[in-house]
C-alpha atoms as a PDB file:
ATOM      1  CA  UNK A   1     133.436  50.574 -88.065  1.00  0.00           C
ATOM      2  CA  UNK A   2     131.562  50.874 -84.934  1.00  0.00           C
ATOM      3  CA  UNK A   3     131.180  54.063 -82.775  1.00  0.00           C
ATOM      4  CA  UNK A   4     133.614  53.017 -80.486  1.00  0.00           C
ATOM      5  CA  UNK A   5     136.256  52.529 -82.981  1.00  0.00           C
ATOM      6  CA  UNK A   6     135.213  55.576 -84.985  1.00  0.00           C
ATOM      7  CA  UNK A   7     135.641  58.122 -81.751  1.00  0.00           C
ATOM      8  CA  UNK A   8     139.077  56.711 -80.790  1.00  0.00           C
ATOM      9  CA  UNK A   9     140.182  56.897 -84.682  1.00  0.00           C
ATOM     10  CA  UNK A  10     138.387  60.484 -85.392  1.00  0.00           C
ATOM     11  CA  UNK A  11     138.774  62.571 -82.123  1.00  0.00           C
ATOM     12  CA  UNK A  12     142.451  63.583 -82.646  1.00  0.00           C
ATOM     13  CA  UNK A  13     142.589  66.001 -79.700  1.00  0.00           C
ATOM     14  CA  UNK A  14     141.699  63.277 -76.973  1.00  0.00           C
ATOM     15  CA  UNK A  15     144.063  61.010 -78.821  1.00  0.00           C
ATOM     16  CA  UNK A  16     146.986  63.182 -78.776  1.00  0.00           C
ATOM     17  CA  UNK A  17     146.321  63.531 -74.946  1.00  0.00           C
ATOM     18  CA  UNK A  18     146.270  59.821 -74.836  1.00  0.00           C
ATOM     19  CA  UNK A  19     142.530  59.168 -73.919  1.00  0.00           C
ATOM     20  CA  UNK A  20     141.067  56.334 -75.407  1.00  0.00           C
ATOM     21  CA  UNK A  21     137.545  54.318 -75.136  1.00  0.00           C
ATOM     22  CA  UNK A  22     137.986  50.755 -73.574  1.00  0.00           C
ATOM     23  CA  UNK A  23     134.319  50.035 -73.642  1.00  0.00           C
ATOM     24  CA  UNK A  24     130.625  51.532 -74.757  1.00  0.00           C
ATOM     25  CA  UNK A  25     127.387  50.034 -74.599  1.00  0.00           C
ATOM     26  CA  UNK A  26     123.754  51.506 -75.027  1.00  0.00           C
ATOM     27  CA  UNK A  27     124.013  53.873 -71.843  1.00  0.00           C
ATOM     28  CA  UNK A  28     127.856  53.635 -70.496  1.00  0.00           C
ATOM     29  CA  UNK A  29     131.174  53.934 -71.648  1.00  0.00           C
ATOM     30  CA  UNK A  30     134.874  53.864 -70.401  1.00  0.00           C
ATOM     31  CA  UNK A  31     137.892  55.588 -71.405  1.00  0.00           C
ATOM     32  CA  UNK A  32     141.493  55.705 -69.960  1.00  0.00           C
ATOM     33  CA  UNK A  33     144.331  57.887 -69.819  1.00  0.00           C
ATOM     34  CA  UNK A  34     148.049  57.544 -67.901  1.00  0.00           C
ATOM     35  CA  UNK A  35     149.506  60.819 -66.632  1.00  0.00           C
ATOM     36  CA  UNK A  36     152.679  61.908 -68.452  1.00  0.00           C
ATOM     37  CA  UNK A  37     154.647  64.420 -67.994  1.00  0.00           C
ATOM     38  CA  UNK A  38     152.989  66.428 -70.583  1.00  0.00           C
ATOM     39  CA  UNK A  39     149.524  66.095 -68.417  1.00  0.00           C
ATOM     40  CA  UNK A  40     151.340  68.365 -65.767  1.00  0.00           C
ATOM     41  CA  UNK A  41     150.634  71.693 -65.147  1.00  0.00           C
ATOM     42  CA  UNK A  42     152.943  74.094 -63.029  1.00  0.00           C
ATOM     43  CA  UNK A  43     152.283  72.653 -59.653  1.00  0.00           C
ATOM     44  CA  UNK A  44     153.412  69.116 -60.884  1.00  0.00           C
ATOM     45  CA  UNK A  45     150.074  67.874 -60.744  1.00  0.00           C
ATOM     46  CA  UNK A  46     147.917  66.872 -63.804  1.00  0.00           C
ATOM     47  CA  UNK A  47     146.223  69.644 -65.572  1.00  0.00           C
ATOM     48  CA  UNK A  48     142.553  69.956 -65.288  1.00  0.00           C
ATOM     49  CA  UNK A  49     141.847  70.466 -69.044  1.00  0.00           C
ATOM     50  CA  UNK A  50     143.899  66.969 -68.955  1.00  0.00           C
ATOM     51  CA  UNK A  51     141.083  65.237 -66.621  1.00  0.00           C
ATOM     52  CA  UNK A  52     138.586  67.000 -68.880  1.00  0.00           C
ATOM     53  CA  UNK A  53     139.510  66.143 -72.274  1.00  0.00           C
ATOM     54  CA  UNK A  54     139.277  62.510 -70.810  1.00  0.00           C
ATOM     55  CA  UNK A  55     135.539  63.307 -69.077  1.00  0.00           C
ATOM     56  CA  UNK A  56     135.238  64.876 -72.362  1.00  0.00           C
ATOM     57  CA  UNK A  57     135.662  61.880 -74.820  1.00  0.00           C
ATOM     58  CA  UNK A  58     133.561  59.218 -72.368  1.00  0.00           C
ATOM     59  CA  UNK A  59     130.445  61.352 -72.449  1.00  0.00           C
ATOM     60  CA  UNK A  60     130.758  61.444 -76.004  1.00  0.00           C
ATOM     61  CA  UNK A  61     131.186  57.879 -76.032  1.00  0.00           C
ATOM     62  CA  UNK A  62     127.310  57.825 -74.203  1.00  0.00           C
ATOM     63  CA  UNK A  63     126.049  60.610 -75.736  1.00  0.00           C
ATOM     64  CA  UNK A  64     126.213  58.656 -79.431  1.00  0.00           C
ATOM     65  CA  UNK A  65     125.554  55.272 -77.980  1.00  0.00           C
ATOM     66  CA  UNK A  66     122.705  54.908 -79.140  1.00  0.00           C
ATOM     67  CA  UNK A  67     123.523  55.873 -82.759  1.00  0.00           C
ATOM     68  CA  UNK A  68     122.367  59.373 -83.199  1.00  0.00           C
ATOM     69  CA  UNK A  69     124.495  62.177 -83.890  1.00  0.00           C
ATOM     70  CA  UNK A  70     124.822  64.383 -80.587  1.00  0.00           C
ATOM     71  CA  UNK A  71     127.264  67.215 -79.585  1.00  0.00           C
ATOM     72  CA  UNK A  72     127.649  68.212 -75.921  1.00  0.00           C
ATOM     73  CA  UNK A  73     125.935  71.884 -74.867  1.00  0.00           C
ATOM     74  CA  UNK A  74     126.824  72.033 -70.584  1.00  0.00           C
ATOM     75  CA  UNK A  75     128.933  70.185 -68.695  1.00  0.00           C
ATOM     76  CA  UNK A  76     130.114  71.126 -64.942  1.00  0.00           C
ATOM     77  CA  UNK A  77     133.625  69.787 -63.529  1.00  0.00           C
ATOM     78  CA  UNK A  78     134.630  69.506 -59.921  1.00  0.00           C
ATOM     79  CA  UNK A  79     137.857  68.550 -59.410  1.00  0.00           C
ATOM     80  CA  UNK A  80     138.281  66.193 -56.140  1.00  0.00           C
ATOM     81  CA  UNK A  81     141.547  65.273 -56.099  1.00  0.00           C
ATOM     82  CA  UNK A  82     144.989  65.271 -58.015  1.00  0.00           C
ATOM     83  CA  UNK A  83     146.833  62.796 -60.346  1.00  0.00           C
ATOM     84  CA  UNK A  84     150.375  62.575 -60.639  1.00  0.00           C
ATOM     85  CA  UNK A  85     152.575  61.184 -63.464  1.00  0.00           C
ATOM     86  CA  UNK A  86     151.987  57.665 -63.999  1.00  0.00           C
ATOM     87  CA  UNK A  87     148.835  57.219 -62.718  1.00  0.00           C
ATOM     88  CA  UNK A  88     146.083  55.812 -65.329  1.00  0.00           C
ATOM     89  CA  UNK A  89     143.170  57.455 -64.955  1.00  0.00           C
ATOM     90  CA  UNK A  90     139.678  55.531 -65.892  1.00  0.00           C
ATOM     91  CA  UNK A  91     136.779  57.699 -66.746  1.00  0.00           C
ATOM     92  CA  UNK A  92     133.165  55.964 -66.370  1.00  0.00           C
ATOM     93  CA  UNK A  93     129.937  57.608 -67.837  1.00  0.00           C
ATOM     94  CA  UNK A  94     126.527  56.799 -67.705  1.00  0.00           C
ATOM     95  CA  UNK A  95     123.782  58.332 -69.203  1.00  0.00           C
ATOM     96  CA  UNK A  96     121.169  59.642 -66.386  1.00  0.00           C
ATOM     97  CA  UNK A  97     118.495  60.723 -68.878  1.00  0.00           C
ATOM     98  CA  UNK A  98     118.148  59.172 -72.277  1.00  0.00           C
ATOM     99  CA  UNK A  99     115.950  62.144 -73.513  1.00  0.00           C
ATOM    100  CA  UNK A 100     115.157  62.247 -76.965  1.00  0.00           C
ATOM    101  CA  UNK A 101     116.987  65.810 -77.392  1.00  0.00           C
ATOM    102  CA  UNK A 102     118.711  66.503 -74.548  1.00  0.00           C
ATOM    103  CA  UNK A 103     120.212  63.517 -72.822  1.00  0.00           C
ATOM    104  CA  UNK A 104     121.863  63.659 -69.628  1.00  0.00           C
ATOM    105  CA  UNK A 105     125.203  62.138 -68.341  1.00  0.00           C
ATOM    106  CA  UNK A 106     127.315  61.723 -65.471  1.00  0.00           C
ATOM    107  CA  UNK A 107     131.387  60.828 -65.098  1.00  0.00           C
ATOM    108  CA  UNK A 108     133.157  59.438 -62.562  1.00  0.00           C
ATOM    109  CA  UNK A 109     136.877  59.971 -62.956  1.00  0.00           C
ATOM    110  CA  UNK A 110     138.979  57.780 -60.928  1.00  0.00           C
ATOM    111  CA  UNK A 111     142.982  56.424 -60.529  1.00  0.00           C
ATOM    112  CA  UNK A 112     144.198  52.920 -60.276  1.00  0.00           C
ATOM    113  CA  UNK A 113     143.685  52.728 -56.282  1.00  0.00           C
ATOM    114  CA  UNK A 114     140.135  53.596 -57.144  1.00  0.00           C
ATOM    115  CA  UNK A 115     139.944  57.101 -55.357  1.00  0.00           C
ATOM    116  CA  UNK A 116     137.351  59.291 -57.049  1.00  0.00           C
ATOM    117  CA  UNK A 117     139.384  62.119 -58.119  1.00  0.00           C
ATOM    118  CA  UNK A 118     136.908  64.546 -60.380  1.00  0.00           C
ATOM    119  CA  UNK A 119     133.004  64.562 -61.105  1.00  0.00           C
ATOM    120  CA  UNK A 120     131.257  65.867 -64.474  1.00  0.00           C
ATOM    121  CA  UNK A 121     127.843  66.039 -65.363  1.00  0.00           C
ATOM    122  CA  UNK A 122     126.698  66.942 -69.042  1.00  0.00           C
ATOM    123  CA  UNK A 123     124.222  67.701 -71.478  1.00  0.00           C
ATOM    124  CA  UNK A 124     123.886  67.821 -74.946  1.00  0.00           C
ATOM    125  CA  UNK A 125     121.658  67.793 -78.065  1.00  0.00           C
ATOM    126  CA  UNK A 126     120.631  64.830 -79.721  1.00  0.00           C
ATOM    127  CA  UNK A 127     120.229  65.922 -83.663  1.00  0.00           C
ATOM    128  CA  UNK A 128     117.715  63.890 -85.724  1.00  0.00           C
ATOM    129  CA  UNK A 129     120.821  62.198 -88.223  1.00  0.00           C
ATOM    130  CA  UNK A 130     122.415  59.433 -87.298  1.00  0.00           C
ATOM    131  CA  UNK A 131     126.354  59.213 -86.624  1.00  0.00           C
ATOM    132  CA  UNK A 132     128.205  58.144 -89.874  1.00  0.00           C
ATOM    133  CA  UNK A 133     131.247  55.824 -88.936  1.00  0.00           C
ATOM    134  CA  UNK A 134     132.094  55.216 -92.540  1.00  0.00           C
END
């Protein structure tokens, strides 16, 4: 199983809030999500830890690219915009800095009229072990 395959099987939380990759290469990666009515918080408009967990599961996506096992330590949000049922939201990351420990990455959350609607930079730490898909 690739890593691709392995993050959209294993992370259950992004699943259950219907995120999922679409594609990952050395460097980048995409993921998706549509707004449902369980995205929504009070003011009708999708929750931020809703555009999160999908910022959330692309920079994982980069930040094991390139095989090794890494875990997130920052990340900054700024929301720019709001979503509303229905819309699908595409998440792009690409890695800034491909240190050897702490690798840097940067999201770009947009909806399907391309209008850039939150912006999340990360860092993590990049252990020595490889990721085990198996």
């Amino acid at each position: 199983m690739d890593i691709q395959q392995f993050l959209n099987k294993n992370d259950h939380f992004a699943a259950a809030a219907g995120c999922r990759i679409t594609e990952m290469s050395e460097g980048r990666a995409v993921a998706v999500m549509t707004v449902t009515h369980q995205h929504l918080n009070g003011g009708g408009v999708c929750q931020g830890g809703a555009f999160f967990t999908l910022a959330d599961l692309a920079l994982a996506a980069v930040m094991n690219s390139r095989g090794q096992l890494t875990f997130g330590i920052q990340n900054n949000i700024m929301y720019l915009g709001s979503a509303h049922e229905g819309d699908v939201l595409t998440a792009e990351a690409v890695e800034v800095i491909n240190h050897h420990k702490i690798p840097a990455v940067e999201v770009r959350i947009t909806n399907q009229d391309g209008h850039l609607l939150c912006h999340v930079t990360g860092m993590a730490y990049r252990k020595a072990a490889p990721i085990v898909t198996e």
